[in-house]
PDB file of N, CA and C in Angstrom:
ATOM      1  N   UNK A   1      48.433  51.987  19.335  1.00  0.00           N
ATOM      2  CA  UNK A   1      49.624  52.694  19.739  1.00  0.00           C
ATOM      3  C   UNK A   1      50.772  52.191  18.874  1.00  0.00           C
ATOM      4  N   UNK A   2      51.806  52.882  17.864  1.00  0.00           N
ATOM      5  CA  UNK A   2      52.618  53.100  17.150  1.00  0.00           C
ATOM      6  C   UNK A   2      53.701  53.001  18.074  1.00  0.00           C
ATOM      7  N   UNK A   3      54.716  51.926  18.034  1.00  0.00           N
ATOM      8  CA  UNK A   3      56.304  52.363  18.660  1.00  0.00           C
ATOM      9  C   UNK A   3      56.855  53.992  18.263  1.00  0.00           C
ATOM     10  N   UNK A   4      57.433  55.047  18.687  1.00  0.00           N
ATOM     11  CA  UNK A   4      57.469  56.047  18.091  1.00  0.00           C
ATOM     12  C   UNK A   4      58.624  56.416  19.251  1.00  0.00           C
ATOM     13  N   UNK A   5      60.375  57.115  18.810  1.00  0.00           N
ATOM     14  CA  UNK A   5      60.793  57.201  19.734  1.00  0.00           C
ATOM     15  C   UNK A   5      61.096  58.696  19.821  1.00  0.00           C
ATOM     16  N   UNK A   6      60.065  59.942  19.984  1.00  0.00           N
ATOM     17  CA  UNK A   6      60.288  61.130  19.428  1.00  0.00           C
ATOM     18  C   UNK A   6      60.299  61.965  21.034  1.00  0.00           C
ATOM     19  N   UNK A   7      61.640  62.900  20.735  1.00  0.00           N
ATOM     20  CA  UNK A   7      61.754  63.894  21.997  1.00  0.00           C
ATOM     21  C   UNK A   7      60.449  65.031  21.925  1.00  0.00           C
ATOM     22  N   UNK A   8      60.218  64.937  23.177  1.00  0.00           N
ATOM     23  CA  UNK A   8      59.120  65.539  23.436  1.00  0.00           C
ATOM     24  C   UNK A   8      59.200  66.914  24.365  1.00  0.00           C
ATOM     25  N   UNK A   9      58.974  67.734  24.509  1.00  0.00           N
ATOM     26  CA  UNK A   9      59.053  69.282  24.941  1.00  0.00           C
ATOM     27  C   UNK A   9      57.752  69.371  25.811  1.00  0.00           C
ATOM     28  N   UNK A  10      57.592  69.440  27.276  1.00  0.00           N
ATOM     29  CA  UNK A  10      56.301  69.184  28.081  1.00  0.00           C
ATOM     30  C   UNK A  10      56.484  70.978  28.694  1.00  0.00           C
ATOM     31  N   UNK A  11      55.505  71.790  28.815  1.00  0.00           N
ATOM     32  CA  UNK A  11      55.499  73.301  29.472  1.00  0.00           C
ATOM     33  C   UNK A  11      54.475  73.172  30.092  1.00  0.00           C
ATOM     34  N   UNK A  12      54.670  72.762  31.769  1.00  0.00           N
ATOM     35  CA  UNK A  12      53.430  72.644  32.341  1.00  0.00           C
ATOM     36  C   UNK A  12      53.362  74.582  32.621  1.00  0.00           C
ATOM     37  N   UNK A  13      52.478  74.807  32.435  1.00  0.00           N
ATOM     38  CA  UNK A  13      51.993  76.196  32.335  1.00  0.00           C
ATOM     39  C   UNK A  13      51.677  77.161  33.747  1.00  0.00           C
ATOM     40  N   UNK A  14      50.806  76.253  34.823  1.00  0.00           N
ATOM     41  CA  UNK A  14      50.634  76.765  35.552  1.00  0.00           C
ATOM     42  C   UNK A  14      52.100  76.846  37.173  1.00  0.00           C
ATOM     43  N   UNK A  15      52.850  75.163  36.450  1.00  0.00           N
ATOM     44  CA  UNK A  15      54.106  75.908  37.414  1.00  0.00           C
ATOM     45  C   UNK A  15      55.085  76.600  36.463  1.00  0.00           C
ATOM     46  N   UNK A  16      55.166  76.867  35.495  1.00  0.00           N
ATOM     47  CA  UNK A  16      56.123  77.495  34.396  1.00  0.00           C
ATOM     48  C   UNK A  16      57.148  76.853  34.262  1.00  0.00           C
ATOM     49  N   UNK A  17      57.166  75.813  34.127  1.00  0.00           N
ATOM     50  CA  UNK A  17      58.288  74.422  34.459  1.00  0.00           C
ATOM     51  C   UNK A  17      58.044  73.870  33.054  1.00  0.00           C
ATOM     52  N   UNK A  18      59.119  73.083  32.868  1.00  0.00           N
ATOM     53  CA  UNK A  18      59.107  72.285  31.457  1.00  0.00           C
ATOM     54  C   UNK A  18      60.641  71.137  31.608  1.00  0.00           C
ATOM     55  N   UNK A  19      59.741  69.951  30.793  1.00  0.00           N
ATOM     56  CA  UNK A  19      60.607  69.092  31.058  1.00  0.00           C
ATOM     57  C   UNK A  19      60.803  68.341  29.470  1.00  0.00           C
ATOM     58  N   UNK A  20      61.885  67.609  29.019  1.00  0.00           N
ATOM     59  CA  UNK A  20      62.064  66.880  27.661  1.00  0.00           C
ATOM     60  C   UNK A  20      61.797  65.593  27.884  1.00  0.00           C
ATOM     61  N   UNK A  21      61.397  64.569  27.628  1.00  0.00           N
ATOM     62  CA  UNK A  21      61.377  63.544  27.434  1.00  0.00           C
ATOM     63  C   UNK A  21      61.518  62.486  26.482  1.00  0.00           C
ATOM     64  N   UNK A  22      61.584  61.340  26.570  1.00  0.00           N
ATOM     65  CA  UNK A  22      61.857  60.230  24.687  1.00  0.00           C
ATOM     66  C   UNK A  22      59.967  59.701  24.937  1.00  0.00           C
ATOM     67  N   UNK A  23      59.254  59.709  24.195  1.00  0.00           N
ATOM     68  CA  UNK A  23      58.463  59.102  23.855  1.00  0.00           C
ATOM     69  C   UNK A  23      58.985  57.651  23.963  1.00  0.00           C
ATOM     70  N   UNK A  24      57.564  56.449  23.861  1.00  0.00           N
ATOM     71  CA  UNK A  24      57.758  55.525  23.645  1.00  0.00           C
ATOM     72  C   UNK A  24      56.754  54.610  22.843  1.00  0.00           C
ATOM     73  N   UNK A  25      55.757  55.808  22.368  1.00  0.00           N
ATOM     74  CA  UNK A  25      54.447  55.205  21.676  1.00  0.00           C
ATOM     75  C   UNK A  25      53.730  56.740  21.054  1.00  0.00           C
ATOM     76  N   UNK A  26      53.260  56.628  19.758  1.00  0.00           N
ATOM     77  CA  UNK A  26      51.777  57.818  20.241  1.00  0.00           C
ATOM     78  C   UNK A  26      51.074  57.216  19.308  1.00  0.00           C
ATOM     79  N   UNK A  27      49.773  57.427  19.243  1.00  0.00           N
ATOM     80  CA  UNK A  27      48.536  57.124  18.321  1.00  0.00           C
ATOM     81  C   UNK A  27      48.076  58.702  18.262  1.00  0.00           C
ATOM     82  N   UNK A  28      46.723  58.828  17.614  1.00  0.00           N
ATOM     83  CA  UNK A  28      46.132  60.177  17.424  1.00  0.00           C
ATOM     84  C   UNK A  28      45.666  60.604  18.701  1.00  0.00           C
ATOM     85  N   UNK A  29      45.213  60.291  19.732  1.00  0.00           N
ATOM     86  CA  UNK A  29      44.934  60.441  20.677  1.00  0.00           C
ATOM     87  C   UNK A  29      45.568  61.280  21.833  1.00  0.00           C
ATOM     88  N   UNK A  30      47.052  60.763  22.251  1.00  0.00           N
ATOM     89  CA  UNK A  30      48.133  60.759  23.059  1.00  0.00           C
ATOM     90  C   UNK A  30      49.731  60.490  22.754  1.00  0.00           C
ATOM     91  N   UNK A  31      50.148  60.302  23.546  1.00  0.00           N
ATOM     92  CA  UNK A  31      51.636  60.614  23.885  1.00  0.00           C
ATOM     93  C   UNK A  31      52.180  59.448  24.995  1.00  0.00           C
ATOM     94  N   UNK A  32      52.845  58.415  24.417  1.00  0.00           N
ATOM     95  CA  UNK A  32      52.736  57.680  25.479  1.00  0.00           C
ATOM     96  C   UNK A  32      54.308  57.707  26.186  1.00  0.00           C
ATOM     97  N   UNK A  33      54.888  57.764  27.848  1.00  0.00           N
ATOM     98  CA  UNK A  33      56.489  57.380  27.713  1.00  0.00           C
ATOM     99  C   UNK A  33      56.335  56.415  28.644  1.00  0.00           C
ATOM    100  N   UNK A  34      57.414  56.520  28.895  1.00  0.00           N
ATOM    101  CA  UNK A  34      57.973  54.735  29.176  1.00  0.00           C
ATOM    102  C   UNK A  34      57.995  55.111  30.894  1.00  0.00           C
ATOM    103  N   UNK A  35      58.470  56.434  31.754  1.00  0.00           N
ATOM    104  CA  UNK A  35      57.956  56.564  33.129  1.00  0.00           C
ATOM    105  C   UNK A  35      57.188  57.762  33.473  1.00  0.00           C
ATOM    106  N   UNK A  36      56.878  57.610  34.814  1.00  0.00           N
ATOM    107  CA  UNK A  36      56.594  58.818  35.109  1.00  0.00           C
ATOM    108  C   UNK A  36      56.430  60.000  34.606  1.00  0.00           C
ATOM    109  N   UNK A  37      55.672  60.949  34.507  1.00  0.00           N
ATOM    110  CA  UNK A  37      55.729  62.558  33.944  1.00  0.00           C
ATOM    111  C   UNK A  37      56.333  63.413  35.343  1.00  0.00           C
ATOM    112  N   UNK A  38      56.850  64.432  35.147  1.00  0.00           N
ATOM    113  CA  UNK A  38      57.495  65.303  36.572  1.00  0.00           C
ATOM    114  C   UNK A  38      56.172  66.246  36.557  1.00  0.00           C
ATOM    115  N   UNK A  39      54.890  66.001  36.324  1.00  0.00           N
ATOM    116  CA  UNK A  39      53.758  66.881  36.847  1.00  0.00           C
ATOM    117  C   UNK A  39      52.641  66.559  37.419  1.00  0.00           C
ATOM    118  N   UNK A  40      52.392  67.152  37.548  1.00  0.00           N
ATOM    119  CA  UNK A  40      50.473  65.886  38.411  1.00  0.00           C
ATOM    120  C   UNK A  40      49.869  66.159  37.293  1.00  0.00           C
ATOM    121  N   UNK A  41      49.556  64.395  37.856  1.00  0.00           N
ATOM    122  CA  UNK A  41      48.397  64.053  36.750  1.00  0.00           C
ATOM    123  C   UNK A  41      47.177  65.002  36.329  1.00  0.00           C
ATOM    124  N   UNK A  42      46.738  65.070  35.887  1.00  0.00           N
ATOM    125  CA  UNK A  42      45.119  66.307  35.083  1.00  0.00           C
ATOM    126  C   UNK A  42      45.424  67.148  35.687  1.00  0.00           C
ATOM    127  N   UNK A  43      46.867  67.764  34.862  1.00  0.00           N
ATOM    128  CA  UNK A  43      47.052  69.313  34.484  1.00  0.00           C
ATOM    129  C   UNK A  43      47.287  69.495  33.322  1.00  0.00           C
ATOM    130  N   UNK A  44      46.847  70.068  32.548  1.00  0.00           N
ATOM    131  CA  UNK A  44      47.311  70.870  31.207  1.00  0.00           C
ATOM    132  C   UNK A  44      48.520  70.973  30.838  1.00  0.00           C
ATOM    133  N   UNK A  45      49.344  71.167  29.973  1.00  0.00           N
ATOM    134  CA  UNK A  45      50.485  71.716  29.430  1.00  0.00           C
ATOM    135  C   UNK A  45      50.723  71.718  27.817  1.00  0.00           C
ATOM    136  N   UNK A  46      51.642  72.413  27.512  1.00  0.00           N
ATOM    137  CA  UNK A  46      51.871  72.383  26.185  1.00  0.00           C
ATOM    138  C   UNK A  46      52.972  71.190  25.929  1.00  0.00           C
ATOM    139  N   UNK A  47      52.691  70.511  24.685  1.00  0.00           N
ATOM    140  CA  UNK A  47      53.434  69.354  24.542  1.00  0.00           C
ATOM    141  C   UNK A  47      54.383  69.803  22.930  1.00  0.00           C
ATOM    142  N   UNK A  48      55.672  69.673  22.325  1.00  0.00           N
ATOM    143  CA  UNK A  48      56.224  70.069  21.186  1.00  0.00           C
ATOM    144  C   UNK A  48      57.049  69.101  20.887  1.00  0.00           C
ATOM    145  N   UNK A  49      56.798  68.425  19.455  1.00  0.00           N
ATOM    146  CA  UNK A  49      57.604  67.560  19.452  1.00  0.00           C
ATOM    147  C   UNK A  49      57.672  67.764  17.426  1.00  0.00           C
ATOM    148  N   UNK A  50      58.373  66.826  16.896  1.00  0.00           N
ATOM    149  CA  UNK A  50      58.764  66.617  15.806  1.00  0.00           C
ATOM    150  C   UNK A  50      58.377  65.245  15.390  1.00  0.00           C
ATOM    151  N   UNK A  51      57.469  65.073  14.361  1.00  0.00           N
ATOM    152  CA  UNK A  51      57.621  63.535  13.659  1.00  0.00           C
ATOM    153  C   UNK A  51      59.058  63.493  12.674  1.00  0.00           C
ATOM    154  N   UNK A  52      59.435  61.800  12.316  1.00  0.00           N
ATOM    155  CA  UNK A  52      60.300  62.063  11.272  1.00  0.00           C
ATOM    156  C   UNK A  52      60.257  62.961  10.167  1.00  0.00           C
ATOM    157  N   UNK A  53      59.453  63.990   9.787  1.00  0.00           N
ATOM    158  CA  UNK A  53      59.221  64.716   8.522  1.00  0.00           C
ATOM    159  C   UNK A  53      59.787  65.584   8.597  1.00  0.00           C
ATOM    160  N   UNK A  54      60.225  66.270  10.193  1.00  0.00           N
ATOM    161  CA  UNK A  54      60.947  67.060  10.749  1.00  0.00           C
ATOM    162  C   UNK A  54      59.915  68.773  11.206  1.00  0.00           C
ATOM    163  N   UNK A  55      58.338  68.502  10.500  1.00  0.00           N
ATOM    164  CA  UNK A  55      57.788  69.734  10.937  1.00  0.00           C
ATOM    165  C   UNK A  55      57.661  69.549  12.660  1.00  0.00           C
ATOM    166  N   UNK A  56      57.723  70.696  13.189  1.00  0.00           N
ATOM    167  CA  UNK A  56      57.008  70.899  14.517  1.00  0.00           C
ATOM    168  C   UNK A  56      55.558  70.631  14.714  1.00  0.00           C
ATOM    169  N   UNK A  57      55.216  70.388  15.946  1.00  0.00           N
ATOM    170  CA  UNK A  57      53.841  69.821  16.516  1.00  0.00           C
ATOM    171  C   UNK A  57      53.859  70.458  17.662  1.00  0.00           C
ATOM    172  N   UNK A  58      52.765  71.363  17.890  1.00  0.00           N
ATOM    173  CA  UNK A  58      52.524  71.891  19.294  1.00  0.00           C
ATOM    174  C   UNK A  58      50.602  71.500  19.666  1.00  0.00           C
ATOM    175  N   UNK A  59      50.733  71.194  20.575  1.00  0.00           N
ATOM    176  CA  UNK A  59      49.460  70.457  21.238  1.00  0.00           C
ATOM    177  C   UNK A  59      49.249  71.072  22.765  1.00  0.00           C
ATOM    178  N   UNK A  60      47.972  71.336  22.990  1.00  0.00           N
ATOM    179  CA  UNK A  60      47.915  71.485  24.455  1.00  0.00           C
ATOM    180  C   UNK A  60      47.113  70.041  24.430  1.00  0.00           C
ATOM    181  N   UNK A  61      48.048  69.272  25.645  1.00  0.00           N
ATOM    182  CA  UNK A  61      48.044  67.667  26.306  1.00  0.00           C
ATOM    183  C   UNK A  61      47.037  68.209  27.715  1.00  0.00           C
ATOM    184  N   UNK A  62      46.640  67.252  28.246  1.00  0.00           N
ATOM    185  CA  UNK A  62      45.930  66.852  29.584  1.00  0.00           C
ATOM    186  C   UNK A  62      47.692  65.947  30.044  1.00  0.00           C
ATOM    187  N   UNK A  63      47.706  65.911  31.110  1.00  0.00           N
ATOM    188  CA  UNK A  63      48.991  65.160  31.714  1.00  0.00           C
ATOM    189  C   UNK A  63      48.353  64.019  32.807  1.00  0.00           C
ATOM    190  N   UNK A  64      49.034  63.048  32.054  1.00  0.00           N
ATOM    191  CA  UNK A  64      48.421  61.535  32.901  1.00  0.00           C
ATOM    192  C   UNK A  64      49.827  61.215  33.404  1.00  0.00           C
ATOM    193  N   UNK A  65      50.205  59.797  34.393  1.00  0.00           N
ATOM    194  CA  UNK A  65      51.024  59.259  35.057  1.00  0.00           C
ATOM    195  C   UNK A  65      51.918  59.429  34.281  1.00  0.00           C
ATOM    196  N   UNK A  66      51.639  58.203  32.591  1.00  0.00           N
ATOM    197  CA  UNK A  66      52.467  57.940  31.830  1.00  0.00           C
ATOM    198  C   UNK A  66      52.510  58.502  30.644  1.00  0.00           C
ATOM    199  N   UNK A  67      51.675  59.642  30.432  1.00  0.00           N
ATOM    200  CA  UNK A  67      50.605  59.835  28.514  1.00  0.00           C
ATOM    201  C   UNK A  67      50.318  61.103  28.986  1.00  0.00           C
ATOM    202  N   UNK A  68      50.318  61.731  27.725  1.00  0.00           N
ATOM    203  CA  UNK A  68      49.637  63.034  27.378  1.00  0.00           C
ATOM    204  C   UNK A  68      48.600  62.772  26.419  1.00  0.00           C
ATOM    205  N   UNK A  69      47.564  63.251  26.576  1.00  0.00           N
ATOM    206  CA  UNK A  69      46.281  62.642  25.425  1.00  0.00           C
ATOM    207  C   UNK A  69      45.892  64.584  25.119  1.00  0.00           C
ATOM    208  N   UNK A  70      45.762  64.579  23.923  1.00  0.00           N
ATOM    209  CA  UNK A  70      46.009  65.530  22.915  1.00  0.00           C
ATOM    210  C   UNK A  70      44.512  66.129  23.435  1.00  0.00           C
ATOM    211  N   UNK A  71      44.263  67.521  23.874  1.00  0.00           N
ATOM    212  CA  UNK A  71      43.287  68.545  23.863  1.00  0.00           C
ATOM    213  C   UNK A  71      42.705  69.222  22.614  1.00  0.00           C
ATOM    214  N   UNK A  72      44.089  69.878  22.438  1.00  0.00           N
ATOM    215  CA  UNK A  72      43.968  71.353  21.589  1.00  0.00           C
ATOM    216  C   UNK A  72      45.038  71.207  20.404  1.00  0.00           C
ATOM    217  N   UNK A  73      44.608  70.263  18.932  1.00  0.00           N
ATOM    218  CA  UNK A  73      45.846  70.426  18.476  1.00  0.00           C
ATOM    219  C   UNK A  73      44.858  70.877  17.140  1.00  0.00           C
ATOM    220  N   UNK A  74      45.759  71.440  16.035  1.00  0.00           N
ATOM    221  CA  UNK A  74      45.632  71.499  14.629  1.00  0.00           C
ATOM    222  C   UNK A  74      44.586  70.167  13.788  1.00  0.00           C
ATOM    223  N   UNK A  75      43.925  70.312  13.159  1.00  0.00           N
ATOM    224  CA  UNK A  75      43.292  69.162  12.710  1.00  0.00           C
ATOM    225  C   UNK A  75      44.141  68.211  11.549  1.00  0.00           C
ATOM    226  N   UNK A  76      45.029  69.346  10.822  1.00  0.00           N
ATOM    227  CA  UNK A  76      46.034  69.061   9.934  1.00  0.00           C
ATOM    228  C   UNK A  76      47.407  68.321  10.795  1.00  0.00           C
ATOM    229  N   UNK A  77      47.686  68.896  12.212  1.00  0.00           N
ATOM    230  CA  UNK A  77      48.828  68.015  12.722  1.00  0.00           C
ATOM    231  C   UNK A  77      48.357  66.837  13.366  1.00  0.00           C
ATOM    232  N   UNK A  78      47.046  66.759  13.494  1.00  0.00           N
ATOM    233  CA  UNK A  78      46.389  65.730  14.187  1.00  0.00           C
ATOM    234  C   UNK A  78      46.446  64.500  12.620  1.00  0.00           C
ATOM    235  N   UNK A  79      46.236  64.859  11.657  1.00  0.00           N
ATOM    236  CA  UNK A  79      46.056  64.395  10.361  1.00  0.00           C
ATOM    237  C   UNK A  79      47.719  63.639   9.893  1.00  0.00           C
ATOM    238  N   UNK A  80      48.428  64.512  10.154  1.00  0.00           N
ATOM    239  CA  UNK A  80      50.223  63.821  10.242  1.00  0.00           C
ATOM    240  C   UNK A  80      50.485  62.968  11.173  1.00  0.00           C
ATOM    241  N   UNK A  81      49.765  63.030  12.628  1.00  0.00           N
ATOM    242  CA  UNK A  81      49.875  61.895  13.574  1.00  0.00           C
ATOM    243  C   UNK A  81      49.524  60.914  12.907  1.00  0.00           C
ATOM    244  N   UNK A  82      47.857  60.681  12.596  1.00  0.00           N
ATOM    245  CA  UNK A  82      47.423  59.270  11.891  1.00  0.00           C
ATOM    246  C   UNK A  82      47.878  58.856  11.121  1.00  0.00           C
ATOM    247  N   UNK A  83      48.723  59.227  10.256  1.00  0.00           N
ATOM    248  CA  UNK A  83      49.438  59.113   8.807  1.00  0.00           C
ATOM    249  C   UNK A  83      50.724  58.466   9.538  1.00  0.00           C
ATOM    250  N   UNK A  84      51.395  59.113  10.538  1.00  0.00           N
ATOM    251  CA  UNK A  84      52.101  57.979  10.961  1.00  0.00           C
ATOM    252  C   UNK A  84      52.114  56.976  11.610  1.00  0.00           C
ATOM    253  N   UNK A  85      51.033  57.346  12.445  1.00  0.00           N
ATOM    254  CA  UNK A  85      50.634  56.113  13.071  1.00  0.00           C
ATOM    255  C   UNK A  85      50.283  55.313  11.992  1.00  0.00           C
ATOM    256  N   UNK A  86      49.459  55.169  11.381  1.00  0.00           N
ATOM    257  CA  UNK A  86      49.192  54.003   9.960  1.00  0.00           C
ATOM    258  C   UNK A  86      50.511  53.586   9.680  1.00  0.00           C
ATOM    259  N   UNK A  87      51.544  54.664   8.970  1.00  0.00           N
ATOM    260  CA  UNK A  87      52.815  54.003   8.568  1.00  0.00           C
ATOM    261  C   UNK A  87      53.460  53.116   9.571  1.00  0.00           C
ATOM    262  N   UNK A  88      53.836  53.432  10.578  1.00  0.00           N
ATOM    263  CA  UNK A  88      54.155  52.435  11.483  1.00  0.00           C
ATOM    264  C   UNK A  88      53.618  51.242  11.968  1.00  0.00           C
ATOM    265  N   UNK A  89      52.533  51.055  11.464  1.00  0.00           N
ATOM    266  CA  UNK A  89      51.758  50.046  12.192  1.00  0.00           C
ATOM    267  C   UNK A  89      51.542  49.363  10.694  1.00  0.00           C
ATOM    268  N   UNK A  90      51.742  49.750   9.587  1.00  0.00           N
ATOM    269  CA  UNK A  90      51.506  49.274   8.166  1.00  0.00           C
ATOM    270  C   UNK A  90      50.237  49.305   7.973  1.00  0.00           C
ATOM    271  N   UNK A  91      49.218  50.331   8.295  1.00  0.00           N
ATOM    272  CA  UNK A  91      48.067  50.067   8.415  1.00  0.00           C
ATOM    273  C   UNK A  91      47.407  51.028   6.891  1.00  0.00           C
ATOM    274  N   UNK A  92      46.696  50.539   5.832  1.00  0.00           N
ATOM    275  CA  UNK A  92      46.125  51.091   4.736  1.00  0.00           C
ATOM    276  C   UNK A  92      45.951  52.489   5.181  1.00  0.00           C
TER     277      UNK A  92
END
């Protein structure tokens, strides 16, 4: 898990609700924040956020307490996650 402090865009789908949040971590996997999510846990939603590069990222997340762990994303935006995650972590 990468320190990462990126606003995050949550559309839980089935109540048509959506909430912003600050990140506080992500790896390739997930989405980590620092409290609570405003949805129950193992529901779906769409997650949108921005790395520093400034492209958009849209993911359909699973929704945990604290984390969204990535379902349905691009293999190429999944490919910009690891790339930063490495950079941040200084990892080859």
């Amino acid at each position: 898990m990468a320190p990462a402090r990126l606003a995050v865009e949550l559309s839980w789908a089935r109540g048509s609700k959506r909430a912003f949040r600050l990140s506080r971590a992500i790896d390739p996997e997930r989405i980590y924040f620092s409290n609570a999510l405003p949805f129950p846990a193992g529901e779906p939603a769409q997650a949108r956020f921005a790395l520093p590069d400034g492209a958009p990222i849209t993911a359909t997340v699973m929704l945990h307490e604290r984390d969204a762990e990535f379902l349905g994303i691009e293999p190429a935006e999944r490919a910009r996650i690891t790339a930063y995650f490495k950079e941040r972590l200084g990892l080859p």
